[in-house]
PDB file of N, CA and C in Angstrom:
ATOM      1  N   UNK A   1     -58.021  23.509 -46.352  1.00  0.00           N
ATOM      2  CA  UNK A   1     -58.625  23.420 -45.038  1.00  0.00           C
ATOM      3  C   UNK A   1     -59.303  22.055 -44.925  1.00  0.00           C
ATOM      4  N   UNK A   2     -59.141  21.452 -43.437  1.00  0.00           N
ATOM      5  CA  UNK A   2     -59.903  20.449 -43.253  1.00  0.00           C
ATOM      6  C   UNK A   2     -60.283  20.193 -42.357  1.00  0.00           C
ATOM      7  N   UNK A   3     -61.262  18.844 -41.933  1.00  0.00           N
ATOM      8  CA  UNK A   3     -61.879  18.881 -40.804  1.00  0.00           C
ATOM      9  C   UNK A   3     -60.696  18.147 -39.748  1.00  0.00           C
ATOM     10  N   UNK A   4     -60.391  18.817 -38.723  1.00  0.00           N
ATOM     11  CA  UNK A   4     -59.367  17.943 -37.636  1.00  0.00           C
ATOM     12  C   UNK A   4     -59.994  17.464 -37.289  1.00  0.00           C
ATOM     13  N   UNK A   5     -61.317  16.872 -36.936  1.00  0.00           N
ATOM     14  CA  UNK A   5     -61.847  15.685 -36.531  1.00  0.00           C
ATOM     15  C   UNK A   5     -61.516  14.324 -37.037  1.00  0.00           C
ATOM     16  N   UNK A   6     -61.021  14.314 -38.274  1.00  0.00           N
ATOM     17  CA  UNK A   6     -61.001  13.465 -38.940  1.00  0.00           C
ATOM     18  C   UNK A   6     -59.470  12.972 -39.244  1.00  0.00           C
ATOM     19  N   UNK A   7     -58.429  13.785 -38.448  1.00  0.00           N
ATOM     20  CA  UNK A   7     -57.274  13.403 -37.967  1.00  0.00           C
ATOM     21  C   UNK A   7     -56.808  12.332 -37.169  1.00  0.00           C
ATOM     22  N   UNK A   8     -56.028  11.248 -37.332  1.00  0.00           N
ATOM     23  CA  UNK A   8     -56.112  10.322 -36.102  1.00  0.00           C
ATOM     24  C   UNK A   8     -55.108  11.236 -35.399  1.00  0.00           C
ATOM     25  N   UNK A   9     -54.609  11.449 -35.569  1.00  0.00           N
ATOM     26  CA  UNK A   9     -53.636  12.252 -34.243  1.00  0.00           C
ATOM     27  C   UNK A   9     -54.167  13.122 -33.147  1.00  0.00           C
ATOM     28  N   UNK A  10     -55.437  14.104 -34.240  1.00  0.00           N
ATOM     29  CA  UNK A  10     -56.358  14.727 -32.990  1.00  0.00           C
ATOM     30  C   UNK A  10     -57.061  13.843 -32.227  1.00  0.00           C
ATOM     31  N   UNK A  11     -57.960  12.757 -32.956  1.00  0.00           N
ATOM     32  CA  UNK A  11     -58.062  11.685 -32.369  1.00  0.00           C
ATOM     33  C   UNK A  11     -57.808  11.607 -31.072  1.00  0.00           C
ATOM     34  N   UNK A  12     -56.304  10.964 -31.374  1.00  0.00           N
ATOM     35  CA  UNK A  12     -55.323  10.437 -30.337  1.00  0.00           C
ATOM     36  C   UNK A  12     -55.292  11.588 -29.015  1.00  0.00           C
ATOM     37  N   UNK A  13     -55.284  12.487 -29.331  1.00  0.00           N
ATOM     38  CA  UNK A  13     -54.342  13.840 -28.472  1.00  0.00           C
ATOM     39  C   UNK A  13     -55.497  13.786 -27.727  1.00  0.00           C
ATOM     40  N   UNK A  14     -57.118  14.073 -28.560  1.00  0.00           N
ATOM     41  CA  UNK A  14     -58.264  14.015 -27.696  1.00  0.00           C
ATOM     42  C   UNK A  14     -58.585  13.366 -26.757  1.00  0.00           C
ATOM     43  N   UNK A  15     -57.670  11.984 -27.098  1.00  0.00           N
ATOM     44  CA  UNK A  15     -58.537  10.651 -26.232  1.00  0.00           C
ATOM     45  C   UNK A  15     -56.822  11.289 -24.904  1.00  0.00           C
ATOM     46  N   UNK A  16     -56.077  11.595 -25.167  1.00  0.00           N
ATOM     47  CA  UNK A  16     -54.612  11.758 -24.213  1.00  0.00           C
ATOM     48  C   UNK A  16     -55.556  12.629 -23.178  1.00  0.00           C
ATOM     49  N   UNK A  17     -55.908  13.649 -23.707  1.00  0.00           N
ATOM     50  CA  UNK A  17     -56.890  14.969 -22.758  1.00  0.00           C
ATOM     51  C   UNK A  17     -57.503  14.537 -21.847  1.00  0.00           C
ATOM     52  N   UNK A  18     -58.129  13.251 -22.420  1.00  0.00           N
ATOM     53  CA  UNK A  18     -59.516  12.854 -21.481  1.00  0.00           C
ATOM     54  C   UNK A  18     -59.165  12.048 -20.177  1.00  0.00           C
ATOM     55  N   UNK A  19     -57.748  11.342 -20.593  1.00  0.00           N
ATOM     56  CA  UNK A  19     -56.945  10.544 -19.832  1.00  0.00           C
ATOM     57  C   UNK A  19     -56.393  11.405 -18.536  1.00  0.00           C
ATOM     58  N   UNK A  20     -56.043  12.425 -19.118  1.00  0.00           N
ATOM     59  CA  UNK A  20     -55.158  13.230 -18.433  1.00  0.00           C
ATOM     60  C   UNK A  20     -56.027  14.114 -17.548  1.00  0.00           C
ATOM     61  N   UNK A  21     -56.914  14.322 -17.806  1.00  0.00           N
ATOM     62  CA  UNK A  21     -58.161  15.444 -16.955  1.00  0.00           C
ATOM     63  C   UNK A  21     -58.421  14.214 -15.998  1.00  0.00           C
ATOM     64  N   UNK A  22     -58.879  12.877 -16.117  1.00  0.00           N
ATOM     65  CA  UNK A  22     -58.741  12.140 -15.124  1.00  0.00           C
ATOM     66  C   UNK A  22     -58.070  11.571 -14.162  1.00  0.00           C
ATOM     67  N   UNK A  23     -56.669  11.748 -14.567  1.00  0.00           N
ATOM     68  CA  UNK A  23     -55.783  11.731 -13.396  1.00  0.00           C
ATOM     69  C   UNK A  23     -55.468  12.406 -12.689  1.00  0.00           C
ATOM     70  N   UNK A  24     -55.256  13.234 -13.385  1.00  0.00           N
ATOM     71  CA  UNK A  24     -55.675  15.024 -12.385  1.00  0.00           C
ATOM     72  C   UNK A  24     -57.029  15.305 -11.148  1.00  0.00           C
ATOM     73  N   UNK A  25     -57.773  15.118 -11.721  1.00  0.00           N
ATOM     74  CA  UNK A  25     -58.851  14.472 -10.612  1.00  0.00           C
ATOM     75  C   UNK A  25     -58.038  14.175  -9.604  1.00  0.00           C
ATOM     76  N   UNK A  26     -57.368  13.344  -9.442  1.00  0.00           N
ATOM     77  CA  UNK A  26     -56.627  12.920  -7.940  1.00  0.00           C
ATOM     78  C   UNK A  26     -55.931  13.638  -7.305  1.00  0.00           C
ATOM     79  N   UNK A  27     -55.719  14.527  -7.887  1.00  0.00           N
ATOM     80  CA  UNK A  27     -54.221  15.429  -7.368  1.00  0.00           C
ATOM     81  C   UNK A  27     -54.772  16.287  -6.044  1.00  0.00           C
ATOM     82  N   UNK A  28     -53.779  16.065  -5.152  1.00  0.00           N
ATOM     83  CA  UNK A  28     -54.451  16.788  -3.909  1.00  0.00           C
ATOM     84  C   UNK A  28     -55.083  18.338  -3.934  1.00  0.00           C
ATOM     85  N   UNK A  29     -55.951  18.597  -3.321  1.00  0.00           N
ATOM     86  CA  UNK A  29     -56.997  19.481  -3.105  1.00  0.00           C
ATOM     87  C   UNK A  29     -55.956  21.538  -3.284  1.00  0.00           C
ATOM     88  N   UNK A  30     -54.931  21.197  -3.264  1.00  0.00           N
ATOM     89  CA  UNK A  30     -53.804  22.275  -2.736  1.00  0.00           C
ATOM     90  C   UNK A  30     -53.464  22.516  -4.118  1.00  0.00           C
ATOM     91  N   UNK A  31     -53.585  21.371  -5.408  1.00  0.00           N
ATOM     92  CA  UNK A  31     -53.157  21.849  -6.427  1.00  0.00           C
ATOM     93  C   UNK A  31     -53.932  21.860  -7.701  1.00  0.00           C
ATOM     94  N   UNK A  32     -55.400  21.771  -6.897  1.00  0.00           N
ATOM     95  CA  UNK A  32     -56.095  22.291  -8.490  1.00  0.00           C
ATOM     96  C   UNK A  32     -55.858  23.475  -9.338  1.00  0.00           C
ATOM     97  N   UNK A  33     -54.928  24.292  -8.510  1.00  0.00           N
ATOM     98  CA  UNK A  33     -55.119  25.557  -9.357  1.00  0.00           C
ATOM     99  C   UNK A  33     -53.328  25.656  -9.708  1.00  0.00           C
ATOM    100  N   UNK A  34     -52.377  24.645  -9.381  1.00  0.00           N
ATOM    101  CA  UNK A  34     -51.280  24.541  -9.321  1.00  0.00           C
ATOM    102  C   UNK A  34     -50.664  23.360 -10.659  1.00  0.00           C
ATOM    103  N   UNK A  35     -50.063  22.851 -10.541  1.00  0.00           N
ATOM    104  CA  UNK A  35     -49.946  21.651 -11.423  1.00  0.00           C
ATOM    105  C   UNK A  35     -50.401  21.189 -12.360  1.00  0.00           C
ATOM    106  N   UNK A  36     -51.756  20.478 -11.374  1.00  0.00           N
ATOM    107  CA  UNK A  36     -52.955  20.282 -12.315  1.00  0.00           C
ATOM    108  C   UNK A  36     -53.311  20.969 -13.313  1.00  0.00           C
ATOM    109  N   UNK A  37     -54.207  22.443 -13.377  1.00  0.00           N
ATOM    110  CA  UNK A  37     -54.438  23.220 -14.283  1.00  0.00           C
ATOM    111  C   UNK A  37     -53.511  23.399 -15.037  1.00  0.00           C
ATOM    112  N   UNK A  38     -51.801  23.440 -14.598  1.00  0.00           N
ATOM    113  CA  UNK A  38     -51.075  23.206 -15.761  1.00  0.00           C
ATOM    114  C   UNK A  38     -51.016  22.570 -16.992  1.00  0.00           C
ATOM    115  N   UNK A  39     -50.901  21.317 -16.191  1.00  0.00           N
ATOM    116  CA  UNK A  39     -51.061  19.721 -17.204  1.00  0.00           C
ATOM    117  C   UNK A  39     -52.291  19.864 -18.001  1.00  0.00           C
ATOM    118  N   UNK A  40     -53.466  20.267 -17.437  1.00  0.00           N
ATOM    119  CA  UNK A  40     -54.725  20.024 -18.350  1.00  0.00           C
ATOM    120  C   UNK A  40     -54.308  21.366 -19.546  1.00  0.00           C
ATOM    121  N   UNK A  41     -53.826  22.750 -19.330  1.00  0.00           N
ATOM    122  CA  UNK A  41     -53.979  23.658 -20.012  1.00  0.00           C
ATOM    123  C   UNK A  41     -52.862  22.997 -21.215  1.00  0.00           C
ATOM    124  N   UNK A  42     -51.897  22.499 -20.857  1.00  0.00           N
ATOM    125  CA  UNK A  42     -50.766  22.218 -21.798  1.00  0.00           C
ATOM    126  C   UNK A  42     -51.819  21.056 -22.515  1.00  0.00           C
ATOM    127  N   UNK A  43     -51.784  20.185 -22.380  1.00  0.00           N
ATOM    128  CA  UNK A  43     -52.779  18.982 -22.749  1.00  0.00           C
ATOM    129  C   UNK A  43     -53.683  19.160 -23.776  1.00  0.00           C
ATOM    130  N   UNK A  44     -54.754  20.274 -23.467  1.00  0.00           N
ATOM    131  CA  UNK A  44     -55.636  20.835 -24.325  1.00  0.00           C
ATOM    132  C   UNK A  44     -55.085  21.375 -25.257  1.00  0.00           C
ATOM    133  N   UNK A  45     -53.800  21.930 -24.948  1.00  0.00           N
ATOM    134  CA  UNK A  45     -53.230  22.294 -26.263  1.00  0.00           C
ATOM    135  C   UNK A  45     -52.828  21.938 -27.486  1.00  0.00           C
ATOM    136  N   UNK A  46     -52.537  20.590 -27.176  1.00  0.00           N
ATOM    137  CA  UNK A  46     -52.302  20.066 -28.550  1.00  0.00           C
ATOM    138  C   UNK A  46     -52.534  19.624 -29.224  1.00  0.00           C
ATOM    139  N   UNK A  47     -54.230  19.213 -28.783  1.00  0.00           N
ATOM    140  CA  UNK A  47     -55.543  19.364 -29.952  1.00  0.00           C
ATOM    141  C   UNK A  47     -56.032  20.114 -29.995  1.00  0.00           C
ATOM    142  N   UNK A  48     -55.927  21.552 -29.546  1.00  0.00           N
ATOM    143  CA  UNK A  48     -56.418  23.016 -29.990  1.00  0.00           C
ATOM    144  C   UNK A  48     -55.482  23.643 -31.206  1.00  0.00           C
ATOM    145  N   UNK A  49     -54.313  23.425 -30.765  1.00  0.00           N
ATOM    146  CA  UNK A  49     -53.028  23.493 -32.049  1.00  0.00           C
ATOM    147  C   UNK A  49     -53.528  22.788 -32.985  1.00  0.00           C
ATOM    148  N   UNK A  50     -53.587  21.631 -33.190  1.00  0.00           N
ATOM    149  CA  UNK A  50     -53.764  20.842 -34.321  1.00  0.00           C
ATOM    150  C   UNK A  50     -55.097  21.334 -35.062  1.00  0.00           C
ATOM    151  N   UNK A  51     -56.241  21.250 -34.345  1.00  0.00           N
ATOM    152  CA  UNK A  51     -57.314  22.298 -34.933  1.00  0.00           C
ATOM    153  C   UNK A  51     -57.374  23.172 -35.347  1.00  0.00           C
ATOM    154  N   UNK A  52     -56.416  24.474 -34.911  1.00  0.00           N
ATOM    155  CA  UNK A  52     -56.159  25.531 -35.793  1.00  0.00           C
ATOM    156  C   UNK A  52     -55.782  25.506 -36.658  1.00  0.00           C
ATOM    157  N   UNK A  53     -54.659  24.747 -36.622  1.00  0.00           N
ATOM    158  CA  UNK A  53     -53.485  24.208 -37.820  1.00  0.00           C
ATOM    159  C   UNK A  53     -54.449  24.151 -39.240  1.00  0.00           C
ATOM    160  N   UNK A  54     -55.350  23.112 -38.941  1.00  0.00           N
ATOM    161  CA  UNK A  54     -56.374  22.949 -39.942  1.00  0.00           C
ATOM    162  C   UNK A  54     -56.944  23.752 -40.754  1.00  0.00           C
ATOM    163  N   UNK A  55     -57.019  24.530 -39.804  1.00  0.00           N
ATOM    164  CA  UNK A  55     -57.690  25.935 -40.635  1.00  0.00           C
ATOM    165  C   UNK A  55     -57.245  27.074 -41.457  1.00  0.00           C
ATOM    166  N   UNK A  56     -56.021  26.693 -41.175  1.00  0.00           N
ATOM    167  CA  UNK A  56     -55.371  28.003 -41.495  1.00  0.00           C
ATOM    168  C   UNK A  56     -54.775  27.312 -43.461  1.00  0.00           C
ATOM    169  N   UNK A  57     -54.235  28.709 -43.743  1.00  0.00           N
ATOM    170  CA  UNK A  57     -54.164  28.412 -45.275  1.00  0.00           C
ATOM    171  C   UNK A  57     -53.184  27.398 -45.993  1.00  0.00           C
ATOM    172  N   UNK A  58     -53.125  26.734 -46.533  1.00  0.00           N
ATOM    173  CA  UNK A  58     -51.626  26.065 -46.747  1.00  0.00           C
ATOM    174  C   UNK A  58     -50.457  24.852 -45.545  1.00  0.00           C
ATOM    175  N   UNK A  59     -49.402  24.517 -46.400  1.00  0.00           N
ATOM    176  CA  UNK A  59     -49.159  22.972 -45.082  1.00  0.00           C
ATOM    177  C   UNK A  59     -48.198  23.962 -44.707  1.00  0.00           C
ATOM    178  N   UNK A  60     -47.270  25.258 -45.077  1.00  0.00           N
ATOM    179  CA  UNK A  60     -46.537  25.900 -44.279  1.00  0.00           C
ATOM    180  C   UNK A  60     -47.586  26.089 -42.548  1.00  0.00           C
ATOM    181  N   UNK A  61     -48.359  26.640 -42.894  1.00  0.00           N
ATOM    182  CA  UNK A  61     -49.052  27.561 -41.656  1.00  0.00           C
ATOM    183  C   UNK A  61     -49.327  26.018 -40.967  1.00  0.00           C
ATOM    184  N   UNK A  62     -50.181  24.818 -41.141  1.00  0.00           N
ATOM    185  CA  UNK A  62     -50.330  23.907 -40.505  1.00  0.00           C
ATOM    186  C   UNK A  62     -49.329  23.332 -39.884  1.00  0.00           C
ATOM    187  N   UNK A  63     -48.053  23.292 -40.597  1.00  0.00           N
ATOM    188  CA  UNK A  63     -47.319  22.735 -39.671  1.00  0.00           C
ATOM    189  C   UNK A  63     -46.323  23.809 -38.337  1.00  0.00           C
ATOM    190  N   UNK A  64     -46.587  24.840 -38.937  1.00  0.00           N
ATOM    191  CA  UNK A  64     -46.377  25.805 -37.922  1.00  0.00           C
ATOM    192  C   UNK A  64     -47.463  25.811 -36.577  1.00  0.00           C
ATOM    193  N   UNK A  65     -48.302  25.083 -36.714  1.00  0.00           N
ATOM    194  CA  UNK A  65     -49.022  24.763 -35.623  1.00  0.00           C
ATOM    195  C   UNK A  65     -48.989  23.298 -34.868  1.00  0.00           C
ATOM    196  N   UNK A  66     -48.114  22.684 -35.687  1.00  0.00           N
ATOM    197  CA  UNK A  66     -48.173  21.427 -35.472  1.00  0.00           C
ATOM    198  C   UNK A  66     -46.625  21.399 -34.428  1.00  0.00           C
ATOM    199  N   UNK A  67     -45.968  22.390 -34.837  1.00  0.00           N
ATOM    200  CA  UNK A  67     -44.863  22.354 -33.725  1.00  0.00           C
ATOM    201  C   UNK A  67     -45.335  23.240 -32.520  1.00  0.00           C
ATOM    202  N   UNK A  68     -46.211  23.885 -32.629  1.00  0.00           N
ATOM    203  CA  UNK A  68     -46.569  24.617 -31.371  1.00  0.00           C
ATOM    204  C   UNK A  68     -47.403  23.527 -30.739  1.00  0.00           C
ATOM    205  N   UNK A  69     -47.938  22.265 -30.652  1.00  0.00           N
ATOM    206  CA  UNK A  69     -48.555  21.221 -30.491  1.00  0.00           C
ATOM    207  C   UNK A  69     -47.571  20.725 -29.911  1.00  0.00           C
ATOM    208  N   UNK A  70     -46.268  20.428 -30.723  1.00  0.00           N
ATOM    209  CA  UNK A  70     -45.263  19.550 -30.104  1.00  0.00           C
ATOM    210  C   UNK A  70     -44.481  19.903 -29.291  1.00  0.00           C
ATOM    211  N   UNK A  71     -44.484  21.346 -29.067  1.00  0.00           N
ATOM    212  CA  UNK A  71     -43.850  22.104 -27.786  1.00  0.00           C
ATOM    213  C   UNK A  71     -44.848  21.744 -26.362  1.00  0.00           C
ATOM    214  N   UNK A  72     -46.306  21.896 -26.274  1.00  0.00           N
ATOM    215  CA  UNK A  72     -46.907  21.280 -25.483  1.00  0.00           C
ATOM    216  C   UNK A  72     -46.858  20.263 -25.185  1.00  0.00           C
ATOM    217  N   UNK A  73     -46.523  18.978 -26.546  1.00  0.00           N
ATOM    218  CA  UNK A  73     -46.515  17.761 -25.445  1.00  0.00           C
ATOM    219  C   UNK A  73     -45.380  17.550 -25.164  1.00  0.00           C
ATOM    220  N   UNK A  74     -44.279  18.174 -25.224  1.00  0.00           N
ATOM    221  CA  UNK A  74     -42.816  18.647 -24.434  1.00  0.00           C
ATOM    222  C   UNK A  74     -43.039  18.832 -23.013  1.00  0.00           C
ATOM    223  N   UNK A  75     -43.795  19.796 -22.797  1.00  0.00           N
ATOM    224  CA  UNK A  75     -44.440  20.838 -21.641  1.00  0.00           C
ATOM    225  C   UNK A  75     -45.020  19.333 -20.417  1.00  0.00           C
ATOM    226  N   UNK A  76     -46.089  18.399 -21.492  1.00  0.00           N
ATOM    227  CA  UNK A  76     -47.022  17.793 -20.635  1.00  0.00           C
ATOM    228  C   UNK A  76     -45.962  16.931 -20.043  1.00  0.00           C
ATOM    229  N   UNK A  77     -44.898  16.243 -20.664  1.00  0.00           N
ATOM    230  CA  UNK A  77     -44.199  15.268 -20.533  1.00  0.00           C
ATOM    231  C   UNK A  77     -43.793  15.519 -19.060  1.00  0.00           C
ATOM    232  N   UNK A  78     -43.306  16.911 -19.631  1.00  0.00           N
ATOM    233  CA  UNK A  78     -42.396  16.833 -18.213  1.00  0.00           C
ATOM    234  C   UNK A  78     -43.124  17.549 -17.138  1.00  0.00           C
ATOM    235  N   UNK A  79     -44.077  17.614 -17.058  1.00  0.00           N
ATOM    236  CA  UNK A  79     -45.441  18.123 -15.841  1.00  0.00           C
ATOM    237  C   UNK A  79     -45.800  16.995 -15.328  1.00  0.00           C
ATOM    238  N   UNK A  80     -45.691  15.780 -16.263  1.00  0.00           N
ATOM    239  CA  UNK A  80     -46.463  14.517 -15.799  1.00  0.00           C
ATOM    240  C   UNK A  80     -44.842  14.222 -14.919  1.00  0.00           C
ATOM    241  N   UNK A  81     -43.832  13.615 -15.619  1.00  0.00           N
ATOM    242  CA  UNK A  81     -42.607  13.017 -14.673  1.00  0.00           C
ATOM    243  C   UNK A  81     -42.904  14.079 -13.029  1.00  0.00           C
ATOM    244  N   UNK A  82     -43.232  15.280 -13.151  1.00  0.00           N
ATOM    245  CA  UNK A  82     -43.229  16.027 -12.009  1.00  0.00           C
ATOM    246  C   UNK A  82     -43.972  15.660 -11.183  1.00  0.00           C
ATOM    247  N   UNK A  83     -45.120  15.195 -11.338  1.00  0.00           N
ATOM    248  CA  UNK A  83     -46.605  14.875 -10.570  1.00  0.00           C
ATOM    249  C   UNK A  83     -46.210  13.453 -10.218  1.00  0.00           C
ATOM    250  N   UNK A  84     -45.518  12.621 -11.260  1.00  0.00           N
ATOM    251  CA  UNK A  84     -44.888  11.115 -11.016  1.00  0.00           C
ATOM    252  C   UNK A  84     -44.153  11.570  -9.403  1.00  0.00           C
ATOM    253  N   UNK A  85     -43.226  12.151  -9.959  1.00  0.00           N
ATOM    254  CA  UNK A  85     -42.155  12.108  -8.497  1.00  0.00           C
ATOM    255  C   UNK A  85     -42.639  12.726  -7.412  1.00  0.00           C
ATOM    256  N   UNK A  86     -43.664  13.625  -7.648  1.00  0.00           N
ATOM    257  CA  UNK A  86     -44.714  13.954  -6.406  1.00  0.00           C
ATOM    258  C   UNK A  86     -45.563  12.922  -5.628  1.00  0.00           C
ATOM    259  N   UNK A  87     -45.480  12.294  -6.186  1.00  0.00           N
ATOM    260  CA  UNK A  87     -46.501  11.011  -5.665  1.00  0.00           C
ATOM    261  C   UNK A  87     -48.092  11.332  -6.431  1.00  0.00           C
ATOM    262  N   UNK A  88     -48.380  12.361  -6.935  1.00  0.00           N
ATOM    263  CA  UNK A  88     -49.405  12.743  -7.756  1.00  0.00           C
ATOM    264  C   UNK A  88     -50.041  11.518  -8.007  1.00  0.00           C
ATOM    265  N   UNK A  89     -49.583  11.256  -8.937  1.00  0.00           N
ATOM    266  CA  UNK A  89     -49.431  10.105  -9.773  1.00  0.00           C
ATOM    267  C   UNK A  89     -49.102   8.476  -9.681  1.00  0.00           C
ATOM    268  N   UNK A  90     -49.711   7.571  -9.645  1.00  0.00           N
ATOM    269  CA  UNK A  90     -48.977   6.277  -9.216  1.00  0.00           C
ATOM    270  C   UNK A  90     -47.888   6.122 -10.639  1.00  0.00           C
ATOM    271  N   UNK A  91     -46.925   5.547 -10.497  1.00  0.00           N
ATOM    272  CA  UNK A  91     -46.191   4.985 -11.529  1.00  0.00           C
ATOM    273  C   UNK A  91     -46.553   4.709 -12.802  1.00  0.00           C
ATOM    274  N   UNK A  92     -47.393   3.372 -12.253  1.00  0.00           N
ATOM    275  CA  UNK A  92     -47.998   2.534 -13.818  1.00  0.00           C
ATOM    276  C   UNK A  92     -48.869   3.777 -14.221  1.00  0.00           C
ATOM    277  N   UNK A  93     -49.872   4.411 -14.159  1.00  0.00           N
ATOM    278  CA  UNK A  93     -50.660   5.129 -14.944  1.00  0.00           C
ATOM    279  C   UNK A  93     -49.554   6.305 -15.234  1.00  0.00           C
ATOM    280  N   UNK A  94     -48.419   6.855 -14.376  1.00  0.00           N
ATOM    281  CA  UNK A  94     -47.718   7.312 -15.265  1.00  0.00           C
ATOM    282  C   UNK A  94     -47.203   7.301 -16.776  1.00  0.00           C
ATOM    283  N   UNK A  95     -46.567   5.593 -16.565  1.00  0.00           N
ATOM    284  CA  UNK A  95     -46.040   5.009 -17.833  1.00  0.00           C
ATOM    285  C   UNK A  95     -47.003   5.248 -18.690  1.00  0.00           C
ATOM    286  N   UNK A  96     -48.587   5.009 -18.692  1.00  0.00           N
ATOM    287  CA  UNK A  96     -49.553   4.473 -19.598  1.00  0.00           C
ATOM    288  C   UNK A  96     -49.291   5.927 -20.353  1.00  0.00           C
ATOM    289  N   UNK A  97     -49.600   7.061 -19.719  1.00  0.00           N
ATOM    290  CA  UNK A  97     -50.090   8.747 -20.100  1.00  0.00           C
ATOM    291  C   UNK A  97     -49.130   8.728 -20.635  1.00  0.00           C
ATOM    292  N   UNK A  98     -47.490   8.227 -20.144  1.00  0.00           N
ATOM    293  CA  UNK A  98     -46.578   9.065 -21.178  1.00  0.00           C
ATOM    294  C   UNK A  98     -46.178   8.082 -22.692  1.00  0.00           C
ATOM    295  N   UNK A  99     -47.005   7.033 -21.978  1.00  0.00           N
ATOM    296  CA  UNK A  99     -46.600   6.233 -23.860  1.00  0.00           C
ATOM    297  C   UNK A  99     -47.767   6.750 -24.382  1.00  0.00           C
ATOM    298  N   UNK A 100     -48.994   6.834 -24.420  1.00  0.00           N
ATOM    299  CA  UNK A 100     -50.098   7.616 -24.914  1.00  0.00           C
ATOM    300  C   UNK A 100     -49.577   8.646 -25.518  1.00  0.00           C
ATOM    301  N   UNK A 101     -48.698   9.533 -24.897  1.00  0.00           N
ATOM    302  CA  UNK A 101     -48.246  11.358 -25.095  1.00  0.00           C
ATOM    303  C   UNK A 101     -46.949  10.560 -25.939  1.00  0.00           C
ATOM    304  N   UNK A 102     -46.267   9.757 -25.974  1.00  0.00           N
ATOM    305  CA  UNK A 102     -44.808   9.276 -26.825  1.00  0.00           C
ATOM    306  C   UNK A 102     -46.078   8.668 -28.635  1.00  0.00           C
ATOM    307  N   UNK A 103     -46.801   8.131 -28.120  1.00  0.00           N
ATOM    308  CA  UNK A 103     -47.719   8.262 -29.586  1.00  0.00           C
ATOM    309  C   UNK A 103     -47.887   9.264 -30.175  1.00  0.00           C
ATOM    310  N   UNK A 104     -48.854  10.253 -29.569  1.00  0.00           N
ATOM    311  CA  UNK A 104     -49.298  11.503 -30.168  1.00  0.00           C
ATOM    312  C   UNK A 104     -47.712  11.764 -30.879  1.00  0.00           C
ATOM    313  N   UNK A 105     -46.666  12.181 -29.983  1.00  0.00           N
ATOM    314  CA  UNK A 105     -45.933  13.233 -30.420  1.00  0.00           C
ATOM    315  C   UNK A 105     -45.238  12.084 -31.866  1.00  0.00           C
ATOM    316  N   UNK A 106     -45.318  10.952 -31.579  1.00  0.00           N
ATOM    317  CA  UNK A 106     -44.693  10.012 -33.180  1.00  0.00           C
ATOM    318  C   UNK A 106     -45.415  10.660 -33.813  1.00  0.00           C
ATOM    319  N   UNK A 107     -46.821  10.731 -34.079  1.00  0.00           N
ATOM    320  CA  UNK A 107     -47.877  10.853 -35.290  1.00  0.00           C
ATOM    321  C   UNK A 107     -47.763  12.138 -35.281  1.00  0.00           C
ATOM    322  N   UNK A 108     -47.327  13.301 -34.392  1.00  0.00           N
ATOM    323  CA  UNK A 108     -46.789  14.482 -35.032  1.00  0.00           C
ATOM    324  C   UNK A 108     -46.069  15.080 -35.916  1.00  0.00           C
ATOM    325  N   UNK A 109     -44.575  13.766 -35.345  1.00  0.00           N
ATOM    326  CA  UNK A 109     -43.658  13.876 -36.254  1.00  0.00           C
ATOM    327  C   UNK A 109     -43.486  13.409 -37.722  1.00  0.00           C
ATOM    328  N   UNK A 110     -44.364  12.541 -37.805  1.00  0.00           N
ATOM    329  CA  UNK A 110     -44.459  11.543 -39.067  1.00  0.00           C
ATOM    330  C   UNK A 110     -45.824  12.949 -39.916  1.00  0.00           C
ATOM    331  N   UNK A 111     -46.040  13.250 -39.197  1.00  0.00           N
ATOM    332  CA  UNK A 111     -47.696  14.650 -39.787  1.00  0.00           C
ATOM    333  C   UNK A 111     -46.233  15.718 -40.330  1.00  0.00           C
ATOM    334  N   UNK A 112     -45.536  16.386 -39.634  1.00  0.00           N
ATOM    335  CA  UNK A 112     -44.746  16.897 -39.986  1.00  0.00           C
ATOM    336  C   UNK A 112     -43.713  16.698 -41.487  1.00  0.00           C
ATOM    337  N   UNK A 113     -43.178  15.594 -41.012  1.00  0.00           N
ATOM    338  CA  UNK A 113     -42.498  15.249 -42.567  1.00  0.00           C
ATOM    339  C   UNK A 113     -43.501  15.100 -43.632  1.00  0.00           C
ATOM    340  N   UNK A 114     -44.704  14.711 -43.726  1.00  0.00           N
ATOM    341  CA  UNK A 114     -45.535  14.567 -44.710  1.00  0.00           C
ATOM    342  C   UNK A 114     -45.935  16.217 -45.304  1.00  0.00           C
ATOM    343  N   UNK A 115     -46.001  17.096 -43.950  1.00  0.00           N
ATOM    344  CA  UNK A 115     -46.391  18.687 -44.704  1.00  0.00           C
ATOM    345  C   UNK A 115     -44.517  19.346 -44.920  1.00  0.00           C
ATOM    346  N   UNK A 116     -43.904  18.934 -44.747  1.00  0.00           N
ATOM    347  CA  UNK A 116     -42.436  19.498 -45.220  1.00  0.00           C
ATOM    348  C   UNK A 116     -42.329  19.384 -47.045  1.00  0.00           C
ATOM    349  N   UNK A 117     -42.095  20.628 -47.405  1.00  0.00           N
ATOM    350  CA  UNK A 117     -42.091  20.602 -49.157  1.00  0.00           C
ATOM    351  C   UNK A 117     -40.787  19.756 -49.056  1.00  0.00           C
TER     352      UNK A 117
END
């Protein structure tokens, strides 16, 4: 067991959250409870995954959380392109969130091969 604070990937995913709850902020008044709450619920997820991950016994069970992490930022990816083509979203801060979210999910994958026996 360890502390996920001390993960750069949670890190990373944390600082993606904070990004992402702020762009959401903009999203018209019709879809706070639509879209939005999507993106943030998926979002949160994959430093809530990774935190559990931590906890749990052994690198089998961690990385079994670490793909339920990477199924969310699957999820966010394509919530964000959605909000992009909605006009949600301007473009450029599109690009920024999804190379931010194309990081996280590298340092997932590279977290992954390191807990693979």
């Amino acid at each position: 067991m360890q502390d996920f604070q001390n993960l750069r990937v949670w890190q990373r995913a944390h600082e993606l959250s904070i990004s992402v709850y702020r762009a959401t902020e903009r999203f018209p008044q019709e879809e706070r409870f639509g879209l939005s709450m999507q993106i943030r619920r998926a979002v949160v997820s994959i430093g809530s995954n990774l935190a559990e991950g931590c906890g749990r016994d052994g690198d089998a069970e961690f990385a079994r959380f670490v793909r339920i992490a990477m199924g969310s930022a699957f999820e966010v990816h394509s919530q964000l392109l959605l909000a992009r083509d909605l006009g949600y979203i301007d473009v450029e801060p599109s690009v920024c969130l999804v190379n931010e979210l194309n990081e996280v999910k590298r340092m997932m994958n590279s977290l992954l091969t390191k807990l693979k026996p």
